[in-house]
C-alpha atoms as a PDB file:
ATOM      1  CA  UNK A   1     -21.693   3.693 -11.872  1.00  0.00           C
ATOM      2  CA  UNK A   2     -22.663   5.355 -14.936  1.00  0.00           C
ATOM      3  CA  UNK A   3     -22.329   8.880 -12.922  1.00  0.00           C
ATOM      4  CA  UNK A   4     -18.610   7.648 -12.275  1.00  0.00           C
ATOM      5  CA  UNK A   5     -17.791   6.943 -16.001  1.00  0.00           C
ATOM      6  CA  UNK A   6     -19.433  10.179 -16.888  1.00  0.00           C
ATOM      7  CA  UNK A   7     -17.167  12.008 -14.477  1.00  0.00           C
ATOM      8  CA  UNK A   8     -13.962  10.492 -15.362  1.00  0.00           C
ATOM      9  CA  UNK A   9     -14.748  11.154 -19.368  1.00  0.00           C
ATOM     10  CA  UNK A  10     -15.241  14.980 -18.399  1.00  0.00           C
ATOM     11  CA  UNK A  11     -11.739  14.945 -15.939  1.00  0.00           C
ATOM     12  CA  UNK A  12     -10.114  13.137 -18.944  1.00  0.00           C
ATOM     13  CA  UNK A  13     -11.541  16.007 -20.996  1.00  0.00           C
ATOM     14  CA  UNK A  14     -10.735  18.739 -18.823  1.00  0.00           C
ATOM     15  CA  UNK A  15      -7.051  17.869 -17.863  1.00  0.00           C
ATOM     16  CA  UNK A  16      -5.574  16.221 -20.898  1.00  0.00           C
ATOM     17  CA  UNK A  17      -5.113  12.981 -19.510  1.00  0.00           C
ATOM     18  CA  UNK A  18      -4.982   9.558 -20.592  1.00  0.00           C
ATOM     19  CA  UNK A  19      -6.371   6.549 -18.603  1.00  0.00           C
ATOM     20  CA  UNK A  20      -6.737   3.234 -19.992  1.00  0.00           C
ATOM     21  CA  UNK A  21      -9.666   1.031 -19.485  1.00  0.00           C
ATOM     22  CA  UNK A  22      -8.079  -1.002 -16.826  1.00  0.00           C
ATOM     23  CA  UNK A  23      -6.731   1.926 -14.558  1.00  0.00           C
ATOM     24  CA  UNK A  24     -10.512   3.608 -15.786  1.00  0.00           C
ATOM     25  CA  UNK A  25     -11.999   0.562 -13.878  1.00  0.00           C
ATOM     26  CA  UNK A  26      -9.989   0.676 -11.040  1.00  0.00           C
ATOM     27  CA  UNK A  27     -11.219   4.574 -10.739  1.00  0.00           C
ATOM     28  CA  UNK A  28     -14.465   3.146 -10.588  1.00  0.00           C
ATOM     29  CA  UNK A  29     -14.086   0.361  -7.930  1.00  0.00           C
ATOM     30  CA  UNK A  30     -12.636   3.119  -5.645  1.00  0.00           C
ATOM     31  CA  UNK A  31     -15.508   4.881  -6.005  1.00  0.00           C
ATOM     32  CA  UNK A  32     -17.732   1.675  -5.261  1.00  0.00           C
ATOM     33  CA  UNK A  33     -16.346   0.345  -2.468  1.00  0.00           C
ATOM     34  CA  UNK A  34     -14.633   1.356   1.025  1.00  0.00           C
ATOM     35  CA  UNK A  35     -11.375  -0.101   0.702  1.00  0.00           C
ATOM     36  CA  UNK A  36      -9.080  -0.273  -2.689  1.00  0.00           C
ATOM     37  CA  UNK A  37      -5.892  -2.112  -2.618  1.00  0.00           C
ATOM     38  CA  UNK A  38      -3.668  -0.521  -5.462  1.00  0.00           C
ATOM     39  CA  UNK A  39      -1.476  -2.840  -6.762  1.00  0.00           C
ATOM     40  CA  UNK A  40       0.571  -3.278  -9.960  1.00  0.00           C
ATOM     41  CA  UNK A  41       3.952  -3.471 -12.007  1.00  0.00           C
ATOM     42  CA  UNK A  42       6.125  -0.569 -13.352  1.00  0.00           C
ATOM     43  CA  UNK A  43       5.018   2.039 -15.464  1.00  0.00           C
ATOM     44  CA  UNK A  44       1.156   0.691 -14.358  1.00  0.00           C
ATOM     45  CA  UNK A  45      -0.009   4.213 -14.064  1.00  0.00           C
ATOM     46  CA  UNK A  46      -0.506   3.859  -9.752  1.00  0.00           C
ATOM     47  CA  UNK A  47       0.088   7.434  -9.173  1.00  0.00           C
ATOM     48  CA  UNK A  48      -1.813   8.659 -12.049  1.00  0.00           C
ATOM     49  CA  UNK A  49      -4.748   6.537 -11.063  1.00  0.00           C
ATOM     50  CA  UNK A  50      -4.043   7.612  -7.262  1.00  0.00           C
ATOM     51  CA  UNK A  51      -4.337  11.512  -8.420  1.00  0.00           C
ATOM     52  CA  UNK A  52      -7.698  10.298 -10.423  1.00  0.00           C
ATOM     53  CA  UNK A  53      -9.633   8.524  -7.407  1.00  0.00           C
ATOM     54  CA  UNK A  54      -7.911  11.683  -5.261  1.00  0.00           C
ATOM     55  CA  UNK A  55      -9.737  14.056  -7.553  1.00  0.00           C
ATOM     56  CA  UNK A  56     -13.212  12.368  -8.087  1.00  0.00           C
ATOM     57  CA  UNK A  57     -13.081  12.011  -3.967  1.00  0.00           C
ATOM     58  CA  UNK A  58     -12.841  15.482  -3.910  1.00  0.00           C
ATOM     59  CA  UNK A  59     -15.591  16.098  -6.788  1.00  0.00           C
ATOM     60  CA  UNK A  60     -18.214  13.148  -4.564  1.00  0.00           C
ATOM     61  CA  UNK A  61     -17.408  15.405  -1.115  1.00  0.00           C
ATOM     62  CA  UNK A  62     -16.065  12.427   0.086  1.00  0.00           C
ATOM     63  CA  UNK A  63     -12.562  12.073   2.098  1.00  0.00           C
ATOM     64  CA  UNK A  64      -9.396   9.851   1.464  1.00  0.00           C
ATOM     65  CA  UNK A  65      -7.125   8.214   3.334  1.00  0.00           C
ATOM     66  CA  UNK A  66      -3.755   7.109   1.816  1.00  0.00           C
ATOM     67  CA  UNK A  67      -1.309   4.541   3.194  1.00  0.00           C
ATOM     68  CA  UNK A  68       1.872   3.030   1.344  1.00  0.00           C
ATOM     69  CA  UNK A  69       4.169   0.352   2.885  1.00  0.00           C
ATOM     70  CA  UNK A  70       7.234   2.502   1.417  1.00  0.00           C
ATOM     71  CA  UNK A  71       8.255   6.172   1.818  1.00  0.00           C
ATOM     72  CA  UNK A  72       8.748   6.562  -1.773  1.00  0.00           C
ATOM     73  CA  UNK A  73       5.269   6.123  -2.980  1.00  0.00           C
ATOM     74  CA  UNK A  74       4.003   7.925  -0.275  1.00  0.00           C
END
């Protein structure tokens, strides 16, 4: 995973972005397994961590599939 880290401290770099270590390691456990439940509180940073594991898909030439249980965070 030291590929992924490297990665997400150049897209940190490059879009002026601020992920903490926690939401960093969930960025990382997308990218190491199949399936990534997203879960947390308020003001967690989901959608900011969703756009990150979006973009370092995209970077891998991997696809994504997205599902939410409510419109909203769809």
């Amino acid at each position: 995973m030291p590929r992924v880290e490297r990665w997400i401290d150049r897209f940190i770099v490059s879009t002026g972005l601020q992920l903490s270590l926690l939401q960093q390691q969930a960025v990382v456990m997308a990218a190491s397994h199949r399936v990534l439940i997203l879960s947390g509180g308020p003001s967690t940073g989901k959608p900011l961590i969703c756009k990150t594991i979006v973009a370092l898909r995209k970077a891998m030439g991997k696809t994504i599939t997205l599902a939410s249980p409510i419109s909203r965070a769809a």
